[in-house]
Structures are given as structure tokens and as C-alpha cells.
N, C-alpha and C. Protein backbone atom coordinates (compact mmCIF):
# COMPACT_ATOMS: atom_id res chain seq x y z
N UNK A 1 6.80 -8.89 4.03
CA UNK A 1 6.82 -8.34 5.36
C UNK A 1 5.84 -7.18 5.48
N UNK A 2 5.97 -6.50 4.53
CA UNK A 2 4.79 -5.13 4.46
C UNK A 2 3.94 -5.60 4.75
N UNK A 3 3.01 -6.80 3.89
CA UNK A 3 1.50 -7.46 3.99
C UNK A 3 1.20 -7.83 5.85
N UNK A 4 2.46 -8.41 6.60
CA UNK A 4 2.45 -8.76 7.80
C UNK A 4 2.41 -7.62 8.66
N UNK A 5 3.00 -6.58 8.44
CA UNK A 5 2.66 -4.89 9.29
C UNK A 5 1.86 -4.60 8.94
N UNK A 6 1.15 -4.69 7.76
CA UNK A 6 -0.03 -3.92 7.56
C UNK A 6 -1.11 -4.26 8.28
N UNK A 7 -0.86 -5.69 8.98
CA UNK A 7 -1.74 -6.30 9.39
C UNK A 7 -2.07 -6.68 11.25
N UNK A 8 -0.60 -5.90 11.34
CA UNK A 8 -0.87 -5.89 13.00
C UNK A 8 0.64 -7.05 13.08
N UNK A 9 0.69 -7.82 12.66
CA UNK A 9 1.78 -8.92 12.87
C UNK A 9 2.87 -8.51 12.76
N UNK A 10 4.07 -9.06 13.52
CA UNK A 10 5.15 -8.79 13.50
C UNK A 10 6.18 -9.20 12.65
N UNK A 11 7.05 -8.52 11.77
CA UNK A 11 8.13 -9.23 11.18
C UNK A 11 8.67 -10.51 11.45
N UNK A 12 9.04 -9.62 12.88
CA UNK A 12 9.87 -11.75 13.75
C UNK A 12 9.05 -12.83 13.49
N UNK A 13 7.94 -12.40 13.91
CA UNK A 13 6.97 -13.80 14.11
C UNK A 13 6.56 -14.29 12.46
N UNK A 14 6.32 -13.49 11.25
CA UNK A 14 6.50 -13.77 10.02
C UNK A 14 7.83 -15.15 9.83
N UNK A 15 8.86 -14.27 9.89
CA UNK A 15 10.39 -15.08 9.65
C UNK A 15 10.56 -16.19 10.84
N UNK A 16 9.53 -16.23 11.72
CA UNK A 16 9.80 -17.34 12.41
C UNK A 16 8.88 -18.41 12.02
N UNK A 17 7.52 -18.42 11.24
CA UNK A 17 7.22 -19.21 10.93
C UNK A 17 7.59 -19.88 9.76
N UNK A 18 8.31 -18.78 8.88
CA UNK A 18 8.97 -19.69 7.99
C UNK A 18 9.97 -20.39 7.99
N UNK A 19 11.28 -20.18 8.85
CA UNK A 19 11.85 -20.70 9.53
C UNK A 19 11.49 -21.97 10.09
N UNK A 20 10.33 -21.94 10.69
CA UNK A 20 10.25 -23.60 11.20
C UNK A 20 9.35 -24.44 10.02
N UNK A 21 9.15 -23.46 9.43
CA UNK A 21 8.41 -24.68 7.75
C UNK A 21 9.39 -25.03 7.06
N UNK A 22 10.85 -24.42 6.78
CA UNK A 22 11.93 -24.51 5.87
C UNK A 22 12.39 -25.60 6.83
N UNK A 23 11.88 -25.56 8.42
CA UNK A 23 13.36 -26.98 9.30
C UNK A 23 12.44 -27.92 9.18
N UNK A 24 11.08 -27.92 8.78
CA UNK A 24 10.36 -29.46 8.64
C UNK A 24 10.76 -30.29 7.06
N UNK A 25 11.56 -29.15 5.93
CA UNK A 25 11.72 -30.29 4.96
C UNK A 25 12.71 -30.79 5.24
N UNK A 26 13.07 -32.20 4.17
CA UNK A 26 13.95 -32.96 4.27
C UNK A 26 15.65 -32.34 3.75
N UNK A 27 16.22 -32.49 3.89
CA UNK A 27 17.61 -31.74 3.49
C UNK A 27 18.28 -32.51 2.47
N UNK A 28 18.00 -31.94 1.19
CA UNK A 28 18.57 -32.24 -0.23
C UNK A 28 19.65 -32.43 -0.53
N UNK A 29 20.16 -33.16 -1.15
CA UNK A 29 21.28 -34.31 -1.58
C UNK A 29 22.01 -32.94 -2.11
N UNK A 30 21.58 -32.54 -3.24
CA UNK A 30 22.00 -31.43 -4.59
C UNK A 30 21.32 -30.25 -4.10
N UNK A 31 22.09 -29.14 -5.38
CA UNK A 31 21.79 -28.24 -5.70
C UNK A 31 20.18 -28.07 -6.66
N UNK A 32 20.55 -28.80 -7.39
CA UNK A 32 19.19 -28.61 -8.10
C UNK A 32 17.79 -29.45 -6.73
N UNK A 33 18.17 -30.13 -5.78
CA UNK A 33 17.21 -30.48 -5.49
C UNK A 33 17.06 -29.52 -4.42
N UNK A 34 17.95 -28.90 -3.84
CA UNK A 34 17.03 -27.38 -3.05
C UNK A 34 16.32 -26.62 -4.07
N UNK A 35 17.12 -26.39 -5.02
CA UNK A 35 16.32 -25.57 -6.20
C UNK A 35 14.33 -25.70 -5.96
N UNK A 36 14.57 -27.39 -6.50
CA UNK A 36 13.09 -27.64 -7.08
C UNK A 36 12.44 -27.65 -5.50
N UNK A 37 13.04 -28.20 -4.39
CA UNK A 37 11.94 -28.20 -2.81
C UNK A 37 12.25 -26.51 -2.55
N UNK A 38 12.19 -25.47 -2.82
CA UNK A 38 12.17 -24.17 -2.45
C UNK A 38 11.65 -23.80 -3.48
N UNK A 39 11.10 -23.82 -4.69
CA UNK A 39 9.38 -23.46 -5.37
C UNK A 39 8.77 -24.68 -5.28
N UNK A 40 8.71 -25.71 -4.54
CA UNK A 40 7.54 -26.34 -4.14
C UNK A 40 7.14 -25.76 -2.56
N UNK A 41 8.19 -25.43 -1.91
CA UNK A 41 7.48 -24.85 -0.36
C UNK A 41 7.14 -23.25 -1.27
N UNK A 42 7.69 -22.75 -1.96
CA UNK A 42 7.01 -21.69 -2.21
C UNK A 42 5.37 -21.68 -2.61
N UNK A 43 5.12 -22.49 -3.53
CA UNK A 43 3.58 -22.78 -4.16
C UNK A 43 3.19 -23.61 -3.06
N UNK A 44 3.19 -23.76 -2.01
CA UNK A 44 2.87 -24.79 -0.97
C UNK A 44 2.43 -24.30 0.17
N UNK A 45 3.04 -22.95 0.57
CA UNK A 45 2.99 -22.23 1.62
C UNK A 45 2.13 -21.91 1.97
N UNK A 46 1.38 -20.57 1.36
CA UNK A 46 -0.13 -20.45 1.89
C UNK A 46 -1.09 -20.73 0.54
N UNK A 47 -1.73 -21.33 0.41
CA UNK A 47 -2.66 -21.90 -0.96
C UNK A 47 -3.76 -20.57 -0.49
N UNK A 48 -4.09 -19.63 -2.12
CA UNK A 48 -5.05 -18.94 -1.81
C UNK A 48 -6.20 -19.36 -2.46
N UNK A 49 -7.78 -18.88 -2.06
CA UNK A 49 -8.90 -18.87 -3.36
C UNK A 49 -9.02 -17.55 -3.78
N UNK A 50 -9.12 -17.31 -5.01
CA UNK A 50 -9.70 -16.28 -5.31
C UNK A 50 -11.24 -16.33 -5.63
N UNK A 51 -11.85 -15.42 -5.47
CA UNK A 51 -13.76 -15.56 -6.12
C UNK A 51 -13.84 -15.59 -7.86
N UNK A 52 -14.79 -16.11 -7.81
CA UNK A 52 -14.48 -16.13 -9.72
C UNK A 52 -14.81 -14.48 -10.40
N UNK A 53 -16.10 -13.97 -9.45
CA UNK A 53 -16.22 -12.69 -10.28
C UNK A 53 -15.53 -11.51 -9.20
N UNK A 54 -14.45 -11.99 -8.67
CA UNK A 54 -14.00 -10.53 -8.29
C UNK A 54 -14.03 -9.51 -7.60
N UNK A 55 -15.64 -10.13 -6.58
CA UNK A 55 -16.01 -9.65 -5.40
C UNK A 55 -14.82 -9.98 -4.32
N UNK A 56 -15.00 -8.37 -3.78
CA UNK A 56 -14.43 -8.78 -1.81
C UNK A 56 -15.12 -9.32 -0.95
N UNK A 57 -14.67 -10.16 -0.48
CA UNK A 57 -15.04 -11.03 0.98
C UNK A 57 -15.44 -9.69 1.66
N UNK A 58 -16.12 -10.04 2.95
CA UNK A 58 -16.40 -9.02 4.04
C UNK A 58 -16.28 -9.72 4.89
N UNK A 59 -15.39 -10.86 4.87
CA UNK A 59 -15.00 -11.43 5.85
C UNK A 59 -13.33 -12.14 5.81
N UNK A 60 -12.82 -12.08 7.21
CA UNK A 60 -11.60 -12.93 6.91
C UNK A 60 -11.39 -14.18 7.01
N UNK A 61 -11.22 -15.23 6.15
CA UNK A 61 -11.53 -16.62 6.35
C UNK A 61 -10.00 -17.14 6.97
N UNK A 62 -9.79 -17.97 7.59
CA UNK A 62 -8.09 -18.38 8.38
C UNK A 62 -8.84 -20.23 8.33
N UNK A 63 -7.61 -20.86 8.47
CA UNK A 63 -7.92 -22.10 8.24
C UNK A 63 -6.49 -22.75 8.70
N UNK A 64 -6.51 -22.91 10.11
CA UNK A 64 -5.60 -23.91 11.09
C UNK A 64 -6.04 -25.23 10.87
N UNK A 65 -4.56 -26.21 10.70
CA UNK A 65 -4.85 -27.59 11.03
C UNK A 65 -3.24 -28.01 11.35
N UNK A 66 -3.93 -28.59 12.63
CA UNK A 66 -2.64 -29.36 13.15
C UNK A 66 -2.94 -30.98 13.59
N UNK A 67 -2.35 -31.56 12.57
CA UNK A 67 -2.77 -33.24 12.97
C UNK A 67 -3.62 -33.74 12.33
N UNK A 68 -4.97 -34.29 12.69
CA UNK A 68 -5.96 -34.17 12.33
C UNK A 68 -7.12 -33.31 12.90
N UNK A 69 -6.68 -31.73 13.71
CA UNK A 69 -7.63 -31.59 14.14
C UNK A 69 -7.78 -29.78 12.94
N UNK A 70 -8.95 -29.90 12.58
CA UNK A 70 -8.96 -28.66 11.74
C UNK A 70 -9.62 -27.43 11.98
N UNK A 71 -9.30 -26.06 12.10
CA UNK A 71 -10.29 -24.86 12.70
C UNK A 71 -10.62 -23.98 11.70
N UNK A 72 -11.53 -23.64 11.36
CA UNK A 72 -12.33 -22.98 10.19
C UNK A 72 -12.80 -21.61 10.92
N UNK A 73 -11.99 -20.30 10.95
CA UNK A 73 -12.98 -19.29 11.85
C UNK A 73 -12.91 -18.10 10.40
N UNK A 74 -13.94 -17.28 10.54
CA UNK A 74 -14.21 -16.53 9.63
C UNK A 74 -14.25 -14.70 10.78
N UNK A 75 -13.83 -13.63 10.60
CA UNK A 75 -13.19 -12.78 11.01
C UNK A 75 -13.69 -11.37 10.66
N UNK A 76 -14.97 -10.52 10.65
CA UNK A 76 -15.48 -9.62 9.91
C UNK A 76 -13.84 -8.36 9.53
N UNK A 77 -14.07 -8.33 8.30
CA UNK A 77 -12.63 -7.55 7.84
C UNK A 77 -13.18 -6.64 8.38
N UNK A 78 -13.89 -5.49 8.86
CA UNK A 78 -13.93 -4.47 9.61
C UNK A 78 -12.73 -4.20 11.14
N UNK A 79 -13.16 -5.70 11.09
CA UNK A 79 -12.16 -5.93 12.82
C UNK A 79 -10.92 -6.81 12.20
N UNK A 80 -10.26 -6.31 11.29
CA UNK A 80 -8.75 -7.18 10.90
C UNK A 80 -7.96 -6.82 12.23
N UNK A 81 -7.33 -5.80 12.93
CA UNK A 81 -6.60 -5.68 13.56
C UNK A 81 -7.03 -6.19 14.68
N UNK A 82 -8.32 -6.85 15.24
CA UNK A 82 -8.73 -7.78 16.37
C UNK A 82 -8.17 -9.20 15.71
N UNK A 83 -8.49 -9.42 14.82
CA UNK A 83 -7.88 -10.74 14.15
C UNK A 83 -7.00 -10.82 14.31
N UNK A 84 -5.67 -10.10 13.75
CA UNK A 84 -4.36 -9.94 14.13
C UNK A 84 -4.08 -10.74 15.46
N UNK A 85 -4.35 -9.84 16.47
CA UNK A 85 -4.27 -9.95 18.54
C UNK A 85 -4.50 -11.28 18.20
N UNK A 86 -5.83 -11.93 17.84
CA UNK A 86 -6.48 -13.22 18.00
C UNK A 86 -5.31 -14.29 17.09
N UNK A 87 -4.23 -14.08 15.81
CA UNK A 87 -3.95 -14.63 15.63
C UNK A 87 -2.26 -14.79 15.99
N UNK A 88 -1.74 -14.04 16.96
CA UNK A 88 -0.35 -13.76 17.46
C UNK A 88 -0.71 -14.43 18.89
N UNK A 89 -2.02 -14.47 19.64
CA UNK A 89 -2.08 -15.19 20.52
C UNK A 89 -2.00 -16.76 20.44
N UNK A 90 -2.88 -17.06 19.50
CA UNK A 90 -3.44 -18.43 19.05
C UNK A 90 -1.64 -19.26 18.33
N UNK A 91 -1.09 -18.46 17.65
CA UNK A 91 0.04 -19.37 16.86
C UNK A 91 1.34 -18.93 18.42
N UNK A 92 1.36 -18.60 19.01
CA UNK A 92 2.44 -18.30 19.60
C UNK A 92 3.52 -19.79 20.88
């Protein structure tokens, strides 16, 4: 939640998107099988890259896809908190 204030985003809207990613899986027979589908949505959730040598981006890369349609926008980190606005409008 910190990472999401730090960033202009709201708590709610955090816990609400996970919320509707946890109501798209299927609902497990067992115990052990919530177990294992709650660290697969965990490692599943947001996939990061890291750079190999360790440099910072100077940019913010975001990567929407719904369906088959996919949006690739890149975000100068100077203006994160315009990104933010741009991305509470866009998912809402």
C-alpha cells in the first residue's frame, strides 16, 4: 500500500484491483489448492524486468492489455505523479 501512496494512487483502488483478480480465479476444491492458486496469483500479478547492470530507467514503462488489444506507453519518471492522474483515470 505504501508503494501505491507514494505514488499518487489510492489504497481503495489498490484493494480493488486485487479484489477483482482474486474473483476471476476459479474456486478451489481444497485447502492445499487455495494454498498453491494464491502463490501462483502472487508470482503472476505484476511480472517485473529488472536491467541487467543496474541502471535506472528515466522512464516509466506501464503495459495494459485487455483481450487482444495491447498499450505500451512509456511515462518520463520526472512526471510520476502526472502518470498516477493518467493511470486512476484510464483503469477506473
Amino acid at each position: 500500500m505504501a508503494v501505491a501512496l507514494a505514488n499518487g494512487l489510492n489504497d481503495n483502488l489498490l484493494r480493488r484491483w486485487i479484489s477483482e483478480f482474486q474473483a476471476r480465479l476459479p474456486k478451489p476444491a481444497t485447502a492445499k489448492q487455495t494454498q498453491a492458486m494464491a502463490i501462483a496469483a502472487e508470482t503472476q500479478f505484476i511480472p517485473l524486468q529488472i536491467q541487467a547492470d543496474g541502471a535506472a530507467s528515466s522512464n516509466i514503462q506501464i503495459e495494459l492489455q485487455r483481450g487482444a488489444t495491447l498499450v505500451r506507453v512509456q511515462w518520463p519518471l520526472t512526471c510520476a505523479g502526472e502518470c498516477a492522474a493518467w493511470m486512476r483515470e484510464v483503469l477506473k
